[in-house]
PDB file of N, CA and C in Angstrom:
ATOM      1  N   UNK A   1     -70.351   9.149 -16.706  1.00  0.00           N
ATOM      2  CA  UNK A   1     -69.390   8.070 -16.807  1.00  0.00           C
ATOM      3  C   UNK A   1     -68.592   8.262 -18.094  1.00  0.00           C
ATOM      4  N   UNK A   2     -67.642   8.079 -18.059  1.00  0.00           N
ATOM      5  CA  UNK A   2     -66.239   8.322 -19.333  1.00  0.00           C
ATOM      6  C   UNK A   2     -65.848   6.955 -19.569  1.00  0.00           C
ATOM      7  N   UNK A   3     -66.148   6.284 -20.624  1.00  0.00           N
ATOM      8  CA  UNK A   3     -65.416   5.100 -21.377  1.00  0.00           C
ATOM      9  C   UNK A   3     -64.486   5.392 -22.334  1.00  0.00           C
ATOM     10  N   UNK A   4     -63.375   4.781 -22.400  1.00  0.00           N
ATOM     11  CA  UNK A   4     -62.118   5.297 -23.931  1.00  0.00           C
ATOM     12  C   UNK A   4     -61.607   3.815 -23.388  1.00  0.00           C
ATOM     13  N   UNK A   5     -61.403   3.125 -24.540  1.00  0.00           N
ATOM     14  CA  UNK A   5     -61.270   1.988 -25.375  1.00  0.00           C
ATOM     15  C   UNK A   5     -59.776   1.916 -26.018  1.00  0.00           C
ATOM     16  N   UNK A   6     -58.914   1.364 -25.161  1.00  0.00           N
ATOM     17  CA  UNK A   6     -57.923   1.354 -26.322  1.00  0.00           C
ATOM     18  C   UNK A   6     -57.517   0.120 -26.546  1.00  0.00           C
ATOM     19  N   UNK A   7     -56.460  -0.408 -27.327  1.00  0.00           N
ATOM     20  CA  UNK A   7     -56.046  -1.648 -27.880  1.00  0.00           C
ATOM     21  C   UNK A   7     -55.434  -2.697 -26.159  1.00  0.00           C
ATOM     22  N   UNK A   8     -55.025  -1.474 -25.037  1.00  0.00           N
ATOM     23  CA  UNK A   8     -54.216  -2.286 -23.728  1.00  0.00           C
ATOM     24  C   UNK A   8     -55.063  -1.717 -23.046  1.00  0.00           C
ATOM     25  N   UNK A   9     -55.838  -0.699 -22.958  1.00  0.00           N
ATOM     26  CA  UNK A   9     -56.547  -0.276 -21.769  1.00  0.00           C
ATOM     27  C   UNK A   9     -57.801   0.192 -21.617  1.00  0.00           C
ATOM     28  N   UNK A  10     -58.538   0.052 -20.921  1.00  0.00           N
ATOM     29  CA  UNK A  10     -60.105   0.990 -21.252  1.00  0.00           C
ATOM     30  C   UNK A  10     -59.996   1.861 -19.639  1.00  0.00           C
ATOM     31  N   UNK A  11     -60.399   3.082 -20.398  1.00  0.00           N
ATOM     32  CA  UNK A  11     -60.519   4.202 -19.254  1.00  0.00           C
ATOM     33  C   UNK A  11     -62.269   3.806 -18.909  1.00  0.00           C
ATOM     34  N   UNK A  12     -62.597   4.169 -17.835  1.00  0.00           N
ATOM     35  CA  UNK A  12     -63.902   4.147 -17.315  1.00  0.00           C
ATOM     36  C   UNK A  12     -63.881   4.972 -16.093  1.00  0.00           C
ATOM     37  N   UNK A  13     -64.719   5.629 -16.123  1.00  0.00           N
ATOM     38  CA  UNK A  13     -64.854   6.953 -14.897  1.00  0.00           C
ATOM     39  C   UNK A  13     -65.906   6.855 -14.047  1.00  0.00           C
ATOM     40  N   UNK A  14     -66.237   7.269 -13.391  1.00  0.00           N
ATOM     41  CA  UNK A  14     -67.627   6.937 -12.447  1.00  0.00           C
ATOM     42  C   UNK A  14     -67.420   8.167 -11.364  1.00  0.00           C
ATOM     43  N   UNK A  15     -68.327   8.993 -11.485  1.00  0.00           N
ATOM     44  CA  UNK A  15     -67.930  10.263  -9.959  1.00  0.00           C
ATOM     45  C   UNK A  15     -68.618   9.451  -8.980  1.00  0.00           C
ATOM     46  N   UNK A  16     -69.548   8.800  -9.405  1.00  0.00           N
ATOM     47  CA  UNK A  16     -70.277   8.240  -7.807  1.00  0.00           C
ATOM     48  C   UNK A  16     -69.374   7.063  -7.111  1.00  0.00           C
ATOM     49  N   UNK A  17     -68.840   6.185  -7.931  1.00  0.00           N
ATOM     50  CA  UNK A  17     -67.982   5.254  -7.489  1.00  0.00           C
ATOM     51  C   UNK A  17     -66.590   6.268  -6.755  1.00  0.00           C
ATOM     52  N   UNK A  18     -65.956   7.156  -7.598  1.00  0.00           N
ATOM     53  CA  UNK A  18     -64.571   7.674  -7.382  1.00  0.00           C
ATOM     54  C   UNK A  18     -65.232   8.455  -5.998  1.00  0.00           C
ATOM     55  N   UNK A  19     -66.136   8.982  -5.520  1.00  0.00           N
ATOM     56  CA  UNK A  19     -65.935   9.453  -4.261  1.00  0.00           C
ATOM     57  C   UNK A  19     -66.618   8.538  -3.408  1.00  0.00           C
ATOM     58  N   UNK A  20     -66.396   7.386  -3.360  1.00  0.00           N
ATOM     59  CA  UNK A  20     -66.946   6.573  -2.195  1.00  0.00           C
ATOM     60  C   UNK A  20     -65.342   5.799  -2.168  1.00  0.00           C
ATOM     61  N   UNK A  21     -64.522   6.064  -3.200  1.00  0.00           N
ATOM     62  CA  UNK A  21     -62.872   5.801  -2.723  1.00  0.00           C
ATOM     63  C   UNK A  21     -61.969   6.983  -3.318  1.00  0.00           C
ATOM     64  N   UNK A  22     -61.712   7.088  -1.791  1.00  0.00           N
ATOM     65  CA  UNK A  22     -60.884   8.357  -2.158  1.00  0.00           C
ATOM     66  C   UNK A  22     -59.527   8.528  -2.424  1.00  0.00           C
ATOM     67  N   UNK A  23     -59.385   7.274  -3.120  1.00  0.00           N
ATOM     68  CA  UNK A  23     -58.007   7.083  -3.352  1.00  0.00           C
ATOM     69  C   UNK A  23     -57.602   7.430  -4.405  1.00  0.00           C
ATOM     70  N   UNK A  24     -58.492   7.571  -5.117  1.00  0.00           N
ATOM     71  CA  UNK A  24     -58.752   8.000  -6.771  1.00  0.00           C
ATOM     72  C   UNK A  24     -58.181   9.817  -7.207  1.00  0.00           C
ATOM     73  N   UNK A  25     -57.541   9.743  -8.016  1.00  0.00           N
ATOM     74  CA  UNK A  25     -57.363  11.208  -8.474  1.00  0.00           C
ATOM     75  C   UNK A  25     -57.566  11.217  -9.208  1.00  0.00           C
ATOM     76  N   UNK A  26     -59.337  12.049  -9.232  1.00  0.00           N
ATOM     77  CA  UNK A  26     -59.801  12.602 -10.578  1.00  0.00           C
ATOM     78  C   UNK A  26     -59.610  13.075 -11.446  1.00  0.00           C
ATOM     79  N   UNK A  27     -58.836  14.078 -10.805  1.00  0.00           N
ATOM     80  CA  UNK A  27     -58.389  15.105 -12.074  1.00  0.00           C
ATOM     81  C   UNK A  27     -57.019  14.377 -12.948  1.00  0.00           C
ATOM     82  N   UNK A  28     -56.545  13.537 -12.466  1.00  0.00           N
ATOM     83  CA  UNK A  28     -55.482  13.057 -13.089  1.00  0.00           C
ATOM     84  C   UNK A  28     -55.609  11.718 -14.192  1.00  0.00           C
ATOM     85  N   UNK A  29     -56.870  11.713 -14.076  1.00  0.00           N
ATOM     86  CA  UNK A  29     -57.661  10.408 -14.246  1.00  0.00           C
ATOM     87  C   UNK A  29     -58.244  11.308 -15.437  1.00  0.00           C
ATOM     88  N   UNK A  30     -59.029  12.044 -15.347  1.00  0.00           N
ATOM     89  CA  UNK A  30     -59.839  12.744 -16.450  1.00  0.00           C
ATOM     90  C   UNK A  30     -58.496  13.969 -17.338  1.00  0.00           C
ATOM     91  N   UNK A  31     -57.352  14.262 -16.716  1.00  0.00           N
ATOM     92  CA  UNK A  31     -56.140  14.389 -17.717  1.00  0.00           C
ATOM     93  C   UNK A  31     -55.446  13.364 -18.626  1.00  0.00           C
ATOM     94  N   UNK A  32     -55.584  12.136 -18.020  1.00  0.00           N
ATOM     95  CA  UNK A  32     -55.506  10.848 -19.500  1.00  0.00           C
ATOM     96  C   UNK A  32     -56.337  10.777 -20.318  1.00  0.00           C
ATOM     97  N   UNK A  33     -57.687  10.742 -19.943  1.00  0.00           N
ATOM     98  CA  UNK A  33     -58.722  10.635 -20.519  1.00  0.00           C
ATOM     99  C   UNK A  33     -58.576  11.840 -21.404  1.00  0.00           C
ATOM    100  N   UNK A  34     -58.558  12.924 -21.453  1.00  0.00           N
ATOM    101  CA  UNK A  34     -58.205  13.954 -22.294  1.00  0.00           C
ATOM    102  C   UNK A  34     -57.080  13.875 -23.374  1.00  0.00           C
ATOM    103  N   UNK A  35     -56.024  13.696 -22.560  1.00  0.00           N
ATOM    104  CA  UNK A  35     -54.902  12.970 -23.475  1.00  0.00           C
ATOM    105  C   UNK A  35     -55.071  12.255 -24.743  1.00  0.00           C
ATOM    106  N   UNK A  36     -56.029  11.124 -24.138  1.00  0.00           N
ATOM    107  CA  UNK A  36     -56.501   9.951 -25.464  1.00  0.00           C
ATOM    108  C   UNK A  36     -57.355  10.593 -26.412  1.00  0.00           C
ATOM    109  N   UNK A  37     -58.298  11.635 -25.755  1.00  0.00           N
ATOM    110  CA  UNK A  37     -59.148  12.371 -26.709  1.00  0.00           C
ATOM    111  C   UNK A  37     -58.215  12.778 -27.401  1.00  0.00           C
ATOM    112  N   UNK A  38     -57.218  13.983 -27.658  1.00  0.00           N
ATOM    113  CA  UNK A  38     -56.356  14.534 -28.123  1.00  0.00           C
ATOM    114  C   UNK A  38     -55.435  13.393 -29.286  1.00  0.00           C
ATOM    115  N   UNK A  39     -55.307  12.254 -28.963  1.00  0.00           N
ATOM    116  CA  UNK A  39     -54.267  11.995 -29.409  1.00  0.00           C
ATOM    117  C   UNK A  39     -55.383  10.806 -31.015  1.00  0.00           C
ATOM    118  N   UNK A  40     -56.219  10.471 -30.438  1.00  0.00           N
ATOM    119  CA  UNK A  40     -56.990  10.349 -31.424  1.00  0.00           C
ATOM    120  C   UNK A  40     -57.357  10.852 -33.224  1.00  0.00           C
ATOM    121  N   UNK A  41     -57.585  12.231 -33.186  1.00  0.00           N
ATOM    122  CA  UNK A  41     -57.513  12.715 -33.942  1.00  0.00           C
ATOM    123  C   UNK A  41     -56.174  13.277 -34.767  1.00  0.00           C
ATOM    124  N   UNK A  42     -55.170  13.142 -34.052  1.00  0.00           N
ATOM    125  CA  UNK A  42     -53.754  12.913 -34.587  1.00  0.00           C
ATOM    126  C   UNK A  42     -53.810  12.355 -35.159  1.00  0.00           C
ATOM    127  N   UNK A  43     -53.720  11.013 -34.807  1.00  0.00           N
ATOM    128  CA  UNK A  43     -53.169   9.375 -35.065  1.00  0.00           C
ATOM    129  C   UNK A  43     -54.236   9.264 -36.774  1.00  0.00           C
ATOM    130  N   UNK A  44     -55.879   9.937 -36.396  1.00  0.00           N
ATOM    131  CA  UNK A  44     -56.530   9.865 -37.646  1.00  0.00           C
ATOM    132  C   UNK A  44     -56.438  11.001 -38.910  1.00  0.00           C
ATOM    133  N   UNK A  45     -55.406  12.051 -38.623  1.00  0.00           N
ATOM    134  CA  UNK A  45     -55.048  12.897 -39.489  1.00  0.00           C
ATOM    135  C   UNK A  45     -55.859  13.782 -39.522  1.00  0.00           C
ATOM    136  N   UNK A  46     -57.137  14.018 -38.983  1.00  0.00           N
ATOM    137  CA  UNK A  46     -58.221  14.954 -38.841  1.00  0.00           C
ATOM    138  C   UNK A  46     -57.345  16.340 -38.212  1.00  0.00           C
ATOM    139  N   UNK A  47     -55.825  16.547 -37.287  1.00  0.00           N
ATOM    140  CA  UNK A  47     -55.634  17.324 -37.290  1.00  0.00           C
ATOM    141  C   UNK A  47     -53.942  17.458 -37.512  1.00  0.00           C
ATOM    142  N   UNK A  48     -53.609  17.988 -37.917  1.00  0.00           N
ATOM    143  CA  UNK A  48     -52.438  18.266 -38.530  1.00  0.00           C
ATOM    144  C   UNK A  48     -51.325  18.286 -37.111  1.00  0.00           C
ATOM    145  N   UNK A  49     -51.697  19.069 -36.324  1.00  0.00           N
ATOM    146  CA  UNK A  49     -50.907  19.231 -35.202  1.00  0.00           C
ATOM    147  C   UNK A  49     -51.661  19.657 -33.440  1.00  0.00           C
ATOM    148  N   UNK A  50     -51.201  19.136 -32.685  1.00  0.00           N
ATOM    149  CA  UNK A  50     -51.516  19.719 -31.669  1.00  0.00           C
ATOM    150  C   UNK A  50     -51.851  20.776 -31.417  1.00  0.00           C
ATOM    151  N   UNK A  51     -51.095  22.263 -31.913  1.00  0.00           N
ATOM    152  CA  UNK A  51     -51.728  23.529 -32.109  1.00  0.00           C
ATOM    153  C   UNK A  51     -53.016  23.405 -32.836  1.00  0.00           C
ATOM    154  N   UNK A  52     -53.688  23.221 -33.684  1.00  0.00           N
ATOM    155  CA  UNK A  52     -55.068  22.926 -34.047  1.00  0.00           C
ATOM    156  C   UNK A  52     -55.729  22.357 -33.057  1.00  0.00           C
ATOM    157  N   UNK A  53     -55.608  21.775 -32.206  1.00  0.00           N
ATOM    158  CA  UNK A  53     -56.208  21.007 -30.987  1.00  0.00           C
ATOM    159  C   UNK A  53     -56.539  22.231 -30.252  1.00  0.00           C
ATOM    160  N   UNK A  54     -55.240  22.379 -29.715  1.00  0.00           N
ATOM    161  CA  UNK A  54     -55.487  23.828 -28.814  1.00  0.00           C
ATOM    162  C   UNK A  54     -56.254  24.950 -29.021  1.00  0.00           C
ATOM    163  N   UNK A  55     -56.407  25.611 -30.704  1.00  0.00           N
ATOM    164  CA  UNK A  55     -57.835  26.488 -30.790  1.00  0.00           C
ATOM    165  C   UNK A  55     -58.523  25.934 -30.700  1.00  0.00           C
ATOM    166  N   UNK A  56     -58.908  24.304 -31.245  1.00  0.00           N
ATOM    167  CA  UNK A  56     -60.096  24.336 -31.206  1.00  0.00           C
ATOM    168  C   UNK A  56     -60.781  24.312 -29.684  1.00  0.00           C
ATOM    169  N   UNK A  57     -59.873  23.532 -28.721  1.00  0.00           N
ATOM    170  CA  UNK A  57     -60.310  23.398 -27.091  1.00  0.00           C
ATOM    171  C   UNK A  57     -59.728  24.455 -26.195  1.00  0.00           C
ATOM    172  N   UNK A  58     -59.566  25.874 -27.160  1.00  0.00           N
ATOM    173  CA  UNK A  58     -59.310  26.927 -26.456  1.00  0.00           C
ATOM    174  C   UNK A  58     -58.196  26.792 -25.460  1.00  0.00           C
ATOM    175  N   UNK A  59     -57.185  26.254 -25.179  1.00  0.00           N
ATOM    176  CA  UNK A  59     -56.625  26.051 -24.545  1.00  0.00           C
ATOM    177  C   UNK A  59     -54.879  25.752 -24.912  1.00  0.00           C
ATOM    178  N   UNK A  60     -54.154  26.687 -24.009  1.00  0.00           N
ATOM    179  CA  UNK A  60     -52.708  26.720 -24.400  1.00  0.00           C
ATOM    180  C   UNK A  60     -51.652  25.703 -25.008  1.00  0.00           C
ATOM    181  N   UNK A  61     -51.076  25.650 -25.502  1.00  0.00           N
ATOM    182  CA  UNK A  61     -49.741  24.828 -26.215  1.00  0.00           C
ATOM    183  C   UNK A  61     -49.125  23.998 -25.272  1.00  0.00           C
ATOM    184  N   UNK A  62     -48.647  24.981 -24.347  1.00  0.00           N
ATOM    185  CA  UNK A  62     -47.892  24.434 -23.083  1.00  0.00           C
ATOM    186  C   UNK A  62     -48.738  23.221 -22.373  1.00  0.00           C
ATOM    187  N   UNK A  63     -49.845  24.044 -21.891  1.00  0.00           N
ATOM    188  CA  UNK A  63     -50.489  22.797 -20.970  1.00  0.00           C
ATOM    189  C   UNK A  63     -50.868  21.504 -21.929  1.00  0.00           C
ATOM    190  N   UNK A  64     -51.322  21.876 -22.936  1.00  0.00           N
ATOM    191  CA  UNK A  64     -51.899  20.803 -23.958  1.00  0.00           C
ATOM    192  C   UNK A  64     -50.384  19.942 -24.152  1.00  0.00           C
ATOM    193  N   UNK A  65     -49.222  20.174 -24.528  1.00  0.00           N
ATOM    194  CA  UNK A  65     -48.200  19.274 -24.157  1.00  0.00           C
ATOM    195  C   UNK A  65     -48.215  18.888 -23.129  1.00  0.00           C
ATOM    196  N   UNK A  66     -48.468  19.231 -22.168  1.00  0.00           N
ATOM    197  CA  UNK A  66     -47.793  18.337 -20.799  1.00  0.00           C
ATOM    198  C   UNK A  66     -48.973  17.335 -20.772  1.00  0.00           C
ATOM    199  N   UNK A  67     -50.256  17.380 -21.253  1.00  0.00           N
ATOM    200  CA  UNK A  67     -51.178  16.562 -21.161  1.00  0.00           C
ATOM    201  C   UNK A  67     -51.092  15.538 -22.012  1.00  0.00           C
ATOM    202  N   UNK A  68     -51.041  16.139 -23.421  1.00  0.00           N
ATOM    203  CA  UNK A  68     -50.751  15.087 -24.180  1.00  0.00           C
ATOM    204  C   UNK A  68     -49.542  13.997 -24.281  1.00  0.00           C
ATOM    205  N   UNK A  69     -48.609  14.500 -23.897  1.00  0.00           N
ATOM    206  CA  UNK A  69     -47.441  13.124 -23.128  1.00  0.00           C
ATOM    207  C   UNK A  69     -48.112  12.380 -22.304  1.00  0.00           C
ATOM    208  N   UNK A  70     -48.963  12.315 -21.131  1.00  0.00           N
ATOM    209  CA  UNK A  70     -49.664  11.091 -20.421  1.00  0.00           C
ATOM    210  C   UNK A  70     -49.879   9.738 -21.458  1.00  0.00           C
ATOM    211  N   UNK A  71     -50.466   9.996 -22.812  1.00  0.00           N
ATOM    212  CA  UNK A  71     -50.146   9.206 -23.666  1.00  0.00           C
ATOM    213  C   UNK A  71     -49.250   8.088 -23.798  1.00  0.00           C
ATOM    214  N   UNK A  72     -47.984   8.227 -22.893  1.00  0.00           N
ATOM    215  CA  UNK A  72     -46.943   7.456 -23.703  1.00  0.00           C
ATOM    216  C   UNK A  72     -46.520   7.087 -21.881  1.00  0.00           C
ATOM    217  N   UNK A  73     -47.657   7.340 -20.654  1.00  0.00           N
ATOM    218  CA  UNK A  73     -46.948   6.286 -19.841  1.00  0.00           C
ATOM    219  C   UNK A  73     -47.840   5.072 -19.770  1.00  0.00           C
ATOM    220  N   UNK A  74     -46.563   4.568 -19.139  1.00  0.00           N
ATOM    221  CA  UNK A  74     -46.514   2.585 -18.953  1.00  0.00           C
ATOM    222  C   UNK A  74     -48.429   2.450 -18.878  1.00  0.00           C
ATOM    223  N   UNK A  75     -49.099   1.199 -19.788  1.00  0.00           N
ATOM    224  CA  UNK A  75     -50.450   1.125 -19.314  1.00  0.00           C
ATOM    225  C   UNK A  75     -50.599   0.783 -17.770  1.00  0.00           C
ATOM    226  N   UNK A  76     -49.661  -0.291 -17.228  1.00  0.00           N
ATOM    227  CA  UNK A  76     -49.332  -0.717 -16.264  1.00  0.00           C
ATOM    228  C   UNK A  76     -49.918   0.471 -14.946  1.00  0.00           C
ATOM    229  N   UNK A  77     -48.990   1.432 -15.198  1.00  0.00           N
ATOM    230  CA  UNK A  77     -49.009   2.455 -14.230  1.00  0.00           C
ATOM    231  C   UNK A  77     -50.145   3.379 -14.495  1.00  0.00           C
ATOM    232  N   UNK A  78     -51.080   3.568 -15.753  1.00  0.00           N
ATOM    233  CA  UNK A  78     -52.416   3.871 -16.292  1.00  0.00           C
ATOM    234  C   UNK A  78     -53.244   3.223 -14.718  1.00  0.00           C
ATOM    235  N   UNK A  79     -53.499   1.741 -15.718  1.00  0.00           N
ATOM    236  CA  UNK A  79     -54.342   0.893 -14.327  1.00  0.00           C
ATOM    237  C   UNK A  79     -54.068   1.328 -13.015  1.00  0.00           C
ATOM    238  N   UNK A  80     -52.784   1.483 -12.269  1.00  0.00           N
ATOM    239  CA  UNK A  80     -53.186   1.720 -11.319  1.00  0.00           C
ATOM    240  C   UNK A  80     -53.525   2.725 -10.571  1.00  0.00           C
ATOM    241  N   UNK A  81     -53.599   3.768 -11.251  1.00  0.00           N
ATOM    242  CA  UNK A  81     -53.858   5.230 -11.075  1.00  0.00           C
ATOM    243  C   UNK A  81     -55.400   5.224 -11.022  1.00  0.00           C
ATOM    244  N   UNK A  82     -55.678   4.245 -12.411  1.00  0.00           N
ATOM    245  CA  UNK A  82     -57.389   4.487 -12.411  1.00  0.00           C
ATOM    246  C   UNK A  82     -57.869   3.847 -10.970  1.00  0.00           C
ATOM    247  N   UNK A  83     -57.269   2.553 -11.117  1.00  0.00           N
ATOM    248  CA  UNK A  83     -58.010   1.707  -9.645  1.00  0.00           C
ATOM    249  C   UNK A  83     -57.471   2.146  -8.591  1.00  0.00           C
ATOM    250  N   UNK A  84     -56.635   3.031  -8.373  1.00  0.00           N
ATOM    251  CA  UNK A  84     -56.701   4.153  -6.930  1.00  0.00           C
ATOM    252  C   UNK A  84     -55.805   2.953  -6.163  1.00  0.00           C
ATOM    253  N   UNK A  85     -54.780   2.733  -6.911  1.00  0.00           N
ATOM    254  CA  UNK A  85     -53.877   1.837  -6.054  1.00  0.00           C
ATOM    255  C   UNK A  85     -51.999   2.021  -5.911  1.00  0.00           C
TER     256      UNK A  85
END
């Protein structure tokens, strides 16, 4: 289960719940959730830039931008992605 806490929204994950509705997109669901991880340590100065993110989670510039923008859509449209609506 994945909890992230923010000031408008709390992420919460569940694989046993998300496949008994399959309305849910996981992976798009656990790409916000990543997002917020990422954007965390920004916001707390622990990393200077997104490229530091990316060695440390091994993982490219490119994709790590397109992920880390999820960040900045509507919470509105967050919720209903999580609740598969």
């Amino acid at each position: 289960m994945l909890f992230i806490h923010n000031k408008n929204m709390k992420f919460e994950f569940d694989k046993k719940k998300s496949a008994a509705n399959k309305d849910k997109n996981e992976k798009l669901i656990s790409a916000f959730a990543k997002a917020y991880q990422w954007h965390l340590p920004l916001k707390k100065e622990k990393f200077t830039s997104l490229a530091e993110i990316c060695k440390k989670e091994k993982v490219g510039l490119t994709y790590a931008s397109r992920v880390y923008r999820l960040n900045f859509v509507a919470p509105q449209i967050v919720e209903a992605i999580i609740n598969g609506t």
